[in-house]
N, C-alpha and C. Protein backbone atom coordinates (compact mmCIF):
# COMPACT_ATOMS: atom_id res chain seq x y z
N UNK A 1 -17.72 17.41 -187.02
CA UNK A 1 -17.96 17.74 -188.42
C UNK A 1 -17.52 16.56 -189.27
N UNK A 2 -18.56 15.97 -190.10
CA UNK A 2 -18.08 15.07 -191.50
C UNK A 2 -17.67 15.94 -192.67
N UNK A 3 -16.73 15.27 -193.18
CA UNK A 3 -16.38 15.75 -194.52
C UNK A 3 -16.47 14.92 -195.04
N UNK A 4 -17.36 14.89 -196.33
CA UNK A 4 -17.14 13.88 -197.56
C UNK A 4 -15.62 14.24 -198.26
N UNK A 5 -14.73 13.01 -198.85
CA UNK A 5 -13.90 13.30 -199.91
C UNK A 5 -14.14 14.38 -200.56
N UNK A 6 -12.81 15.16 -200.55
CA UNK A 6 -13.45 16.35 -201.55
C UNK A 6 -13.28 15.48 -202.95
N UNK A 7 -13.77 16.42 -204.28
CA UNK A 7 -13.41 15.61 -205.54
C UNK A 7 -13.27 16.78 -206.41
N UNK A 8 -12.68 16.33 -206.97
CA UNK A 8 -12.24 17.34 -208.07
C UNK A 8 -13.00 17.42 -209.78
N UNK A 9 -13.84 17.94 -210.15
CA UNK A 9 -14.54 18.45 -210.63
C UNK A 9 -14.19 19.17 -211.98
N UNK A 10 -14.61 18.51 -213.38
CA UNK A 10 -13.57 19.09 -214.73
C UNK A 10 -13.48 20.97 -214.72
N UNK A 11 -13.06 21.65 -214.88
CA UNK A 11 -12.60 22.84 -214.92
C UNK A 11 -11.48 22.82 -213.73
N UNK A 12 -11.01 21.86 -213.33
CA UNK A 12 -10.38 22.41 -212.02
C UNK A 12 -11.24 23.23 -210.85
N UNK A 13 -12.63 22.36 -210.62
CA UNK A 13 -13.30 22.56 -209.35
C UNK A 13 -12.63 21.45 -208.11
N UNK A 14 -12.85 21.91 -206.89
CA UNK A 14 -12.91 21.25 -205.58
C UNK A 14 -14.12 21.56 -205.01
N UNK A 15 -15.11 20.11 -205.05
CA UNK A 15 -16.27 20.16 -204.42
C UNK A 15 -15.84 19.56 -202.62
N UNK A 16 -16.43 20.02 -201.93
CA UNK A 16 -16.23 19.50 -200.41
C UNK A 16 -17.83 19.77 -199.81
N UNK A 17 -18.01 18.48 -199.44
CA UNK A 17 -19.55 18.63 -198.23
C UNK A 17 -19.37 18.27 -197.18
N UNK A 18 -19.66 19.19 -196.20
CA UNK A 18 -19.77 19.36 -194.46
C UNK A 18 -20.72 19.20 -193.98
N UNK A 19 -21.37 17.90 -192.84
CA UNK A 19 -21.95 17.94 -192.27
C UNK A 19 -21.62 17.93 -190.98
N UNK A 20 -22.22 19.23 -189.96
CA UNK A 20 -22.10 18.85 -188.63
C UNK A 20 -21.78 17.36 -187.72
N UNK A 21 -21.65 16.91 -187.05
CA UNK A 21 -21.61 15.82 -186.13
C UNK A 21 -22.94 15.51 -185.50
N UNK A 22 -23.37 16.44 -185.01
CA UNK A 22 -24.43 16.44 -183.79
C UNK A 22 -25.82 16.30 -185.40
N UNK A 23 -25.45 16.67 -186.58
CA UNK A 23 -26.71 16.54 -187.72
C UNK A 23 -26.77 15.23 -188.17
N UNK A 24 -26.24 14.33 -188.34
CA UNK A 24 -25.60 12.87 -188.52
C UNK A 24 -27.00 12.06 -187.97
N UNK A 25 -27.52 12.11 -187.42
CA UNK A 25 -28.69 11.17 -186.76
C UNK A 25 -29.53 12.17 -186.07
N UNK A 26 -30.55 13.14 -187.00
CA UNK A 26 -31.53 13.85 -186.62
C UNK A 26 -32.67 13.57 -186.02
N UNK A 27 -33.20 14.05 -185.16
CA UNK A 27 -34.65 13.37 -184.68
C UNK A 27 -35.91 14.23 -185.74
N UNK A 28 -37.03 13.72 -185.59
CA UNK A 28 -37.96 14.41 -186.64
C UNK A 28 -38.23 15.65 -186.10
N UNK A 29 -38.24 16.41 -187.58
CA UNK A 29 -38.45 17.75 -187.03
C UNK A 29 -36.92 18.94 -186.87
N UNK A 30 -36.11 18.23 -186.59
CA UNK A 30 -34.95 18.76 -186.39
C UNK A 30 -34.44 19.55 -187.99
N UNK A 31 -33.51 20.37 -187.76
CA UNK A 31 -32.95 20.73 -188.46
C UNK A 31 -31.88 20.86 -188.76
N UNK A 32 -31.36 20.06 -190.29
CA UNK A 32 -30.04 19.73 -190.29
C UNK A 32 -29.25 20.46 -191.41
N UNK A 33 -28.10 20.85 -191.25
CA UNK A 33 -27.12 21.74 -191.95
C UNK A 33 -26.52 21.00 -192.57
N UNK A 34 -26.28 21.31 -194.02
CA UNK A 34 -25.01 20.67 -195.58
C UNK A 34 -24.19 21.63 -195.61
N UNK A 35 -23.28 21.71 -195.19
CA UNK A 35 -22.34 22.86 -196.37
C UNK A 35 -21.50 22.07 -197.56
N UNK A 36 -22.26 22.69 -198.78
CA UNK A 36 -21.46 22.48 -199.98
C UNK A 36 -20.67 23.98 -200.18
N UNK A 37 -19.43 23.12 -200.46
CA UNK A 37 -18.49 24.51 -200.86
C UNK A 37 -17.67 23.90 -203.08
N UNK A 38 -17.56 24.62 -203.26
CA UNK A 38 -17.44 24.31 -204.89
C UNK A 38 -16.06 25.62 -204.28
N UNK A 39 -14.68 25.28 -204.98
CA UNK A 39 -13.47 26.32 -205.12
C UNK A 39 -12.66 25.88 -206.58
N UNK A 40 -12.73 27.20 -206.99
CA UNK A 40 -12.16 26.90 -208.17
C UNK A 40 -10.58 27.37 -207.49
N UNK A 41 -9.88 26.50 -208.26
CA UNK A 41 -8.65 26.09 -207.98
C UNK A 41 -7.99 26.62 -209.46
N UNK A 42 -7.96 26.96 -209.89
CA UNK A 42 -7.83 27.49 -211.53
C UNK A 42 -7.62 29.47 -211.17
N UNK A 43 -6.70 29.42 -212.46
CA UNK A 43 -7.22 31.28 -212.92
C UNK A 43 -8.27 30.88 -213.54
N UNK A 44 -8.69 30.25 -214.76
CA UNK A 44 -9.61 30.37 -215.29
C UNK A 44 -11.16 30.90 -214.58
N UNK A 45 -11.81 31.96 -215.09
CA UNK A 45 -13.49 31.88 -214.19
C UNK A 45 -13.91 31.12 -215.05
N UNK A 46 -14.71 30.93 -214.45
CA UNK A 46 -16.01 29.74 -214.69
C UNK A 46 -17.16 30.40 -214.01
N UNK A 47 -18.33 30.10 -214.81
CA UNK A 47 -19.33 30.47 -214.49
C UNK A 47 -20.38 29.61 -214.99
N UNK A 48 -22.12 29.44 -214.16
CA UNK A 48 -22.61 28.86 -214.82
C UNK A 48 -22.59 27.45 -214.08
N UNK A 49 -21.82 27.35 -212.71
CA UNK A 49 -21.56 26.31 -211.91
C UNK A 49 -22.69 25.58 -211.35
N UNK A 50 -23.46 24.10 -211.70
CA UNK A 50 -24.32 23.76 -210.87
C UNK A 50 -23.59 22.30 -210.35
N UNK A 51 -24.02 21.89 -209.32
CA UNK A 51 -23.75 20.54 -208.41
C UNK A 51 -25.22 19.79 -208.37
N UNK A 52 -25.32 18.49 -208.62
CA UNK A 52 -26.63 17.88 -208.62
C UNK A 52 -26.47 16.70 -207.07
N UNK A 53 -27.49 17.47 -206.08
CA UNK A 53 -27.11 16.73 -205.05
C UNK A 53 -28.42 16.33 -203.75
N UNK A 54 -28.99 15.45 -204.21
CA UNK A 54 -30.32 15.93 -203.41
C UNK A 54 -30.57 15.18 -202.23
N UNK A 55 -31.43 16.33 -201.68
CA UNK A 55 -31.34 15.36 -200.14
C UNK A 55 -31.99 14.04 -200.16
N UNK A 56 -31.54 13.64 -198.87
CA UNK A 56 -31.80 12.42 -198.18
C UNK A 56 -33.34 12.06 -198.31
N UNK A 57 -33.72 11.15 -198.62
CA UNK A 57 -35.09 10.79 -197.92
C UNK A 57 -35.31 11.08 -196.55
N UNK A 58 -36.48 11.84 -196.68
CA UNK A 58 -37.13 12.18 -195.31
C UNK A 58 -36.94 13.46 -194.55
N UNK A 59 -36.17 14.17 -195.71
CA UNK A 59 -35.47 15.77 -195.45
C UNK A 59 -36.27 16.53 -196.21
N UNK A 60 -36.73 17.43 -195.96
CA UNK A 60 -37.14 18.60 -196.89
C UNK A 60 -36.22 19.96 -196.38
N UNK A 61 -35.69 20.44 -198.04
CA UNK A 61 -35.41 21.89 -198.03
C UNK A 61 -36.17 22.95 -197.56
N UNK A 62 -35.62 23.95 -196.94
CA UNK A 62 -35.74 24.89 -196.51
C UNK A 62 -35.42 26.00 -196.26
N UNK A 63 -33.83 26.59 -196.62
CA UNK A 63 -33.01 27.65 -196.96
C UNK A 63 -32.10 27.17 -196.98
N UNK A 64 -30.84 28.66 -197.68
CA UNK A 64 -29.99 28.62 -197.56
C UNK A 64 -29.34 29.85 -197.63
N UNK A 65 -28.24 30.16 -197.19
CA UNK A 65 -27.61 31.30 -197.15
C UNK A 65 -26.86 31.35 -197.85
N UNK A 66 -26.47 30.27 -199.15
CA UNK A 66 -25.15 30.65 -199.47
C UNK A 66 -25.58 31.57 -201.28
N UNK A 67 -26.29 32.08 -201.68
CA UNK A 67 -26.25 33.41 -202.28
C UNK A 67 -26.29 32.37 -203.54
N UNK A 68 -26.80 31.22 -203.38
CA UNK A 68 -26.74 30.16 -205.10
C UNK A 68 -28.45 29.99 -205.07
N UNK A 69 -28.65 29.06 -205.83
CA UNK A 69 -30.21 28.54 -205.90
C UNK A 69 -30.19 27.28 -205.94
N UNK A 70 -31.36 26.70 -205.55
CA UNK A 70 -32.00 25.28 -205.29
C UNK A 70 -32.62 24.84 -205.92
N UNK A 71 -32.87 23.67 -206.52
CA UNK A 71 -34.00 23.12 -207.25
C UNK A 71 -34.49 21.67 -206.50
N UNK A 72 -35.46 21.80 -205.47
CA UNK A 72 -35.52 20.78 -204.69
C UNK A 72 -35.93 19.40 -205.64
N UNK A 73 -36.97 19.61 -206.43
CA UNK A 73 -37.68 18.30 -207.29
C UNK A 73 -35.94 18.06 -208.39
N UNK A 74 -35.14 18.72 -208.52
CA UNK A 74 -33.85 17.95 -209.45
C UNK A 74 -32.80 17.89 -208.53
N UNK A 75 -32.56 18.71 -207.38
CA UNK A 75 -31.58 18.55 -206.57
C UNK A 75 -30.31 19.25 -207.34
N UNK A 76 -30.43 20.06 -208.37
CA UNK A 76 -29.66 20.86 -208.51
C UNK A 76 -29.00 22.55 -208.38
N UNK A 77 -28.36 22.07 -207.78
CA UNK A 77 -27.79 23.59 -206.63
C UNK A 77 -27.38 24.41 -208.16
N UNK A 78 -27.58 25.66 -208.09
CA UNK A 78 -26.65 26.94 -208.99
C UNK A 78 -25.69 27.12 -207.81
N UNK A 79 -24.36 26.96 -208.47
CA UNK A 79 -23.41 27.47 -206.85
C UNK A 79 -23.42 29.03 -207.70
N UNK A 80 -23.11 29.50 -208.76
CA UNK A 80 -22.91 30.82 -209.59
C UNK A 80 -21.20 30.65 -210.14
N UNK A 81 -20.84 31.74 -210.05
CA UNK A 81 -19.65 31.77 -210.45
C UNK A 81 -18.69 31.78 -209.28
């Protein structure tokens, strides 16, 4: 597993992205896994959370499970609240 630096994010967010090991150098066709995780580190809620993060050249979207939305042509994720 890669981890990018997490970074810390104004409201007192912690953004962290996970990529598998074995996803690191895909062959075509393959399918490769991001986990973005966004934690608010705060009492404060926050809501209204997006991350602008778009894939790689030569990747196309295709789901996700994590209960946010995608905007493939801006690359901006809704994480929600």
């Amino acid at each position: 597993m890669v981890e990018a630096k997490p970074l810390l994010l104004p409201n007192d967010l912690l953004l962290t992205m996970t990529v598998p090991a074995a996803d690191l150098f895909p062959n075509i066709g393959d399918t490769v896994t991001f986990t973005i995780k966004v934690k608010n580190i705060d009492s404060t809620v926050v809501t209204g959370v997006t991350v602008k993060d778009s894939l790689p050249a030569g990747l196309i979207y295709k789901s996700d499970d994590g209960g946010g939305t995608y905007d493939n042509n801006t690359g901006i994720w809704g994480v929600g609240s």
